[in-house]
Protein backbone atom coordinates (compact mmCIF):
# COMPACT_ATOMS: atom_id res chain seq x y z
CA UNK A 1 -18.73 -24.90 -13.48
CA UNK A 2 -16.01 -24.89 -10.75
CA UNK A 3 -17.74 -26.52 -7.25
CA UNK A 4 -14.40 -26.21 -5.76
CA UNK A 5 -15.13 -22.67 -5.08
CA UNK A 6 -17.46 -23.13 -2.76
CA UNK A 7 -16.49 -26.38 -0.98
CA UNK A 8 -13.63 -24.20 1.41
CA UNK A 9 -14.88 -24.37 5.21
CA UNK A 10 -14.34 -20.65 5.30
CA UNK A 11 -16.25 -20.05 2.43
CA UNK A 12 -18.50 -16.79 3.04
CA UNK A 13 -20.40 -14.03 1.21
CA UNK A 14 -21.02 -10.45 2.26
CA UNK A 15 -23.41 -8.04 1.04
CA UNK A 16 -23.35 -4.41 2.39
CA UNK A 17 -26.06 -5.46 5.61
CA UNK A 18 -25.72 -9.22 5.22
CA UNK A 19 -23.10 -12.15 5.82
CA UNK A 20 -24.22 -15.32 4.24
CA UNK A 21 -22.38 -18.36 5.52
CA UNK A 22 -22.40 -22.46 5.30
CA UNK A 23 -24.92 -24.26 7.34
CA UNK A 24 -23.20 -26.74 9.94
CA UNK A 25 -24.05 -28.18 12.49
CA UNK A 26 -24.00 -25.77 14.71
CA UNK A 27 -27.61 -23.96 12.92
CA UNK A 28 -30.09 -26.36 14.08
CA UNK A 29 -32.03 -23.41 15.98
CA UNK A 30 -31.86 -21.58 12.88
CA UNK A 31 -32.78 -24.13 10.56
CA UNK A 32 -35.79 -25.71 12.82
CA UNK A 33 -37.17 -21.65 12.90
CA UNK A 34 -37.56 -21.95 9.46
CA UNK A 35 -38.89 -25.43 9.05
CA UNK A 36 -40.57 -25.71 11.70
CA UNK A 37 -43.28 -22.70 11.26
CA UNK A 38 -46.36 -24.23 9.97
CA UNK A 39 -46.94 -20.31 8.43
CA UNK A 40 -43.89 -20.21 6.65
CA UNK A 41 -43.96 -23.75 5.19
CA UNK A 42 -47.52 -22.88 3.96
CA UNK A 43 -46.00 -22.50 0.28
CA UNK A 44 -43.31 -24.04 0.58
CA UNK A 45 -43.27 -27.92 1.93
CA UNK A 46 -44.91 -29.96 4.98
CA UNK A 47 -43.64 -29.58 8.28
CA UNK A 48 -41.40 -32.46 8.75
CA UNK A 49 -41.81 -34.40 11.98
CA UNK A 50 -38.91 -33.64 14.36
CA UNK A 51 -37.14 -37.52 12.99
CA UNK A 52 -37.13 -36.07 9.32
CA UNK A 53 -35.94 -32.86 9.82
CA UNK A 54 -33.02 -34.24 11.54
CA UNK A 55 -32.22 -36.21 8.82
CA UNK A 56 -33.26 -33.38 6.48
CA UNK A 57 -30.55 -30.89 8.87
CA UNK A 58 -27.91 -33.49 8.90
CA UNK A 59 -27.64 -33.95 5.16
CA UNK A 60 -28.06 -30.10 4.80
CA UNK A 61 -25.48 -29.60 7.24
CA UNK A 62 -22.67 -31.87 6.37
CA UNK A 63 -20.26 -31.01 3.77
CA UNK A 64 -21.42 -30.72 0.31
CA UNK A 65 -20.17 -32.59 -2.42
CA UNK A 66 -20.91 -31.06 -5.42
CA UNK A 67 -23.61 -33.70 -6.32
CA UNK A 68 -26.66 -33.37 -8.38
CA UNK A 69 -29.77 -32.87 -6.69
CA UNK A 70 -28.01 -31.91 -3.06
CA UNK A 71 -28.21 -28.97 -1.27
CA UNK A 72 -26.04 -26.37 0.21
CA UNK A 73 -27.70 -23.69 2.63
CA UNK A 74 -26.04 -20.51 3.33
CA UNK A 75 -27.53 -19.25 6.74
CA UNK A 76 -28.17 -15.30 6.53
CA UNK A 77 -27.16 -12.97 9.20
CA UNK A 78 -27.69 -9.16 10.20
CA UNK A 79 -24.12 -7.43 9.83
CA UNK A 80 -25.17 -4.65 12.54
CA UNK A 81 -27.43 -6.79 14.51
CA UNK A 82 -25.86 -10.01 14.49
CA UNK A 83 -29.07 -11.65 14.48
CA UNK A 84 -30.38 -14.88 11.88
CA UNK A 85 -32.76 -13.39 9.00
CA UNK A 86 -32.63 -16.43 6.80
CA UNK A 87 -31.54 -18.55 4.76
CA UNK A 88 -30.79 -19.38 0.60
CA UNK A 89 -29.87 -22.56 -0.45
CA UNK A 90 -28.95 -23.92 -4.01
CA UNK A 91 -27.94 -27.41 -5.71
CA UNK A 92 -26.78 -28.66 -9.12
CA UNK A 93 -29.99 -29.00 -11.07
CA UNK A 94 -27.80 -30.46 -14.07
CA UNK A 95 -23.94 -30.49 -13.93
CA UNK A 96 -23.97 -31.36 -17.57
CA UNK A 97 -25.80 -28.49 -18.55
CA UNK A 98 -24.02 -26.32 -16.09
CA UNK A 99 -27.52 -24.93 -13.97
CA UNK A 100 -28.32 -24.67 -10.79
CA UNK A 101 -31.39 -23.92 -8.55
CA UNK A 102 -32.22 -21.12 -6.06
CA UNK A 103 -34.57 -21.70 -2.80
CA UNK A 104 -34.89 -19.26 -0.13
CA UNK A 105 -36.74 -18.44 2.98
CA UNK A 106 -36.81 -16.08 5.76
CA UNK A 107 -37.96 -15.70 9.34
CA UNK A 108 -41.69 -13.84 8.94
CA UNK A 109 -39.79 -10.86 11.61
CA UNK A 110 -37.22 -10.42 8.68
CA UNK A 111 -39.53 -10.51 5.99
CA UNK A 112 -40.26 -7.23 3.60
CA UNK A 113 -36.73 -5.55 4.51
CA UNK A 114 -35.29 -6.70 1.51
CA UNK A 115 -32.95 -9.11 3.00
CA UNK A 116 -33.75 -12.29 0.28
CA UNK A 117 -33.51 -9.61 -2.52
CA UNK A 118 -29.80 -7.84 -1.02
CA UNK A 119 -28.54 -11.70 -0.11
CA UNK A 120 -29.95 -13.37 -3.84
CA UNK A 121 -27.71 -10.96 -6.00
CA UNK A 122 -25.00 -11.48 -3.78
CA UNK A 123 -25.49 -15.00 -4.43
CA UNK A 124 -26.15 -15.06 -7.56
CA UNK A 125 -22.95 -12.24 -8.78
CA UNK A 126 -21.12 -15.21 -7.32
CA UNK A 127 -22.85 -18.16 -8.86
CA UNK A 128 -22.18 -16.19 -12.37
CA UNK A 129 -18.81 -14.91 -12.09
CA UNK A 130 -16.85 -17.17 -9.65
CA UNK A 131 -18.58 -20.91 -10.29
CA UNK A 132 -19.71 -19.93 -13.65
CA UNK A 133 -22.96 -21.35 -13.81
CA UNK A 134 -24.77 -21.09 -17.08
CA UNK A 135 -28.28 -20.72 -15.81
CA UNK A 136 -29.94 -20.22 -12.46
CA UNK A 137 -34.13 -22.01 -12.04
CA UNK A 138 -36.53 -21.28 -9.44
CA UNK A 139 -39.91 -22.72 -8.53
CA UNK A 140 -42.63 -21.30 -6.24
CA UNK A 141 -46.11 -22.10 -5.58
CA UNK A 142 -48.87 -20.10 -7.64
CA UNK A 143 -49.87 -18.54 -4.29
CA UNK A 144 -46.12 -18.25 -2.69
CA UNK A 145 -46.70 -14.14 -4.12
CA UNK A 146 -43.89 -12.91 -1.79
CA UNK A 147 -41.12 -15.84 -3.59
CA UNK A 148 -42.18 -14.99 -7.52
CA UNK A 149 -41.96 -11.62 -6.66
CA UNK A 150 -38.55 -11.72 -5.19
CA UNK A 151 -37.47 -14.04 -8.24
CA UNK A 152 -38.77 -11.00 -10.68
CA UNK A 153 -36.73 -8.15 -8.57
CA UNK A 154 -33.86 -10.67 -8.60
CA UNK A 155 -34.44 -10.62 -12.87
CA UNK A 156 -35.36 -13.80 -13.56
CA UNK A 157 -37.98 -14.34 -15.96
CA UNK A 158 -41.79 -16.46 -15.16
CA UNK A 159 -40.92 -19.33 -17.86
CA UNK A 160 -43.67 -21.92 -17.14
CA UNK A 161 -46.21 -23.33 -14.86
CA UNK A 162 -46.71 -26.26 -13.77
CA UNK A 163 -50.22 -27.08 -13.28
CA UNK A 164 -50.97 -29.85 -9.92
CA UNK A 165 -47.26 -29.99 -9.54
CA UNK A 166 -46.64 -29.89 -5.67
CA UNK A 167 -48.22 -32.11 -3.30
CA UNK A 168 -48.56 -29.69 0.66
CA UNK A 169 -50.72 -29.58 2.92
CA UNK A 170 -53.26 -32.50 1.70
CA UNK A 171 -53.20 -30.80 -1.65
CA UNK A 172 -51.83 -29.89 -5.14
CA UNK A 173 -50.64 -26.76 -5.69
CA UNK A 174 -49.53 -25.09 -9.51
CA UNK A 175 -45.90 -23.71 -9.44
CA UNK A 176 -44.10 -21.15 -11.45
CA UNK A 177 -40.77 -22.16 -13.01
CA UNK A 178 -38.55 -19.14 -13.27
CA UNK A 179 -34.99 -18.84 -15.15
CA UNK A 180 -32.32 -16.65 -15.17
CA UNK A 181 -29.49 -16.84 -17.66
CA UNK A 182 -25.71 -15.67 -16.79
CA UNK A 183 -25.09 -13.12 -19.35
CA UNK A 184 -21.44 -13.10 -18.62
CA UNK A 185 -19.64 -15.87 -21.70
CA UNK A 186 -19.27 -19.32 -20.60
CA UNK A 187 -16.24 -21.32 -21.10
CA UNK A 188 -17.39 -24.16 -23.37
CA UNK A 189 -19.23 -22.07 -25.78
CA UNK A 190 -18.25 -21.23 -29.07
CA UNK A 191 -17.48 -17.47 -29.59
């Protein structure tokens, strides 16, 4: 994979109704919108008290290393609008095995305009073809039926579930693990 590619300050994406750009710090409105609404983080995670997502913003927002497990958000505007719809975020699941995984979420006003399907193969043409990941994961709740269904228009494939796997809310939720494979030829395969 080549992290450089995406470690550039200026770094930026387009899509034809979307610009997708690195969180700094200057997207704490944006990024407390979205993890702050008790609706929204229904499938997703708790609502963090305002300490811990601070902490969770400042390690979101700082610049990314290229490090297993870590995040980078790309914050999701409205070309003709100018306005924040969202945001998709990915991080090295396994740098060995060259994959990375997809989360996404979206303010509930942007929601059903197809604004996480236009942005996530924008993201994920780029993923492929420019940082040449082998393989792309995502994971939803059972009952998150707006993410899986994004993750299916998106192509990947349902390829397990995990039963009691997510602790929110005072309880355990199943997931779905999806997977999507580049089908572009990787660089250290034979061939």
């Amino acid at each position: 994979m080549h992290s450089e590619r995406y470690l550039d300050k200026n770094f930026s994406l387009a899509s034809p109704r979307l610009t997708l750009v690195p969180m700094t710090d200057s997207h704490w409105q944006e990024f407390k919108a979205l993890k702050g609404d008790p609706a929204l983080m229904a499938n997703i995670g708790d609502v963090l008290d305002r300490q811990a997502l601070i902490k969770e913003f400042k390690l979101r927002a700082g610049p990314w290393q290229a490090d297993e497990g870590q995040w980078y958000s790309l914050m999701i505007y409205n070309k003709t609008q100018k306005n924040f719809v969202g945001s998709f975020g990915f991080r090295i699941a396994s740098l060995e095995n060259q994959r990375m995984e997809l989360g996404y979420s979206f303010l509930k006003q942007s929601q059903g305009q197809g604004y996480a399907t236009e942005a996530g193969i924008t993201l994920i043409r780029f993923l492929f073809e420019q940082v040449k990941v082998r393989k792309l994961v995502a994971a939803c709740t059972t009952s998150n039926t707006a993410s899986w269904k994004i993750m299916e228009k998106l192509a990947f494939s349902r390829e397990g579930l995990l039963q009691s796997d997510i602790f929110i809310n005072n309880r355990w939720h199943d997931s779905y693990l999806y997977g999507l494979v580049n089908p572009l030829p990787h660089e250290n395969e034979a061939g």
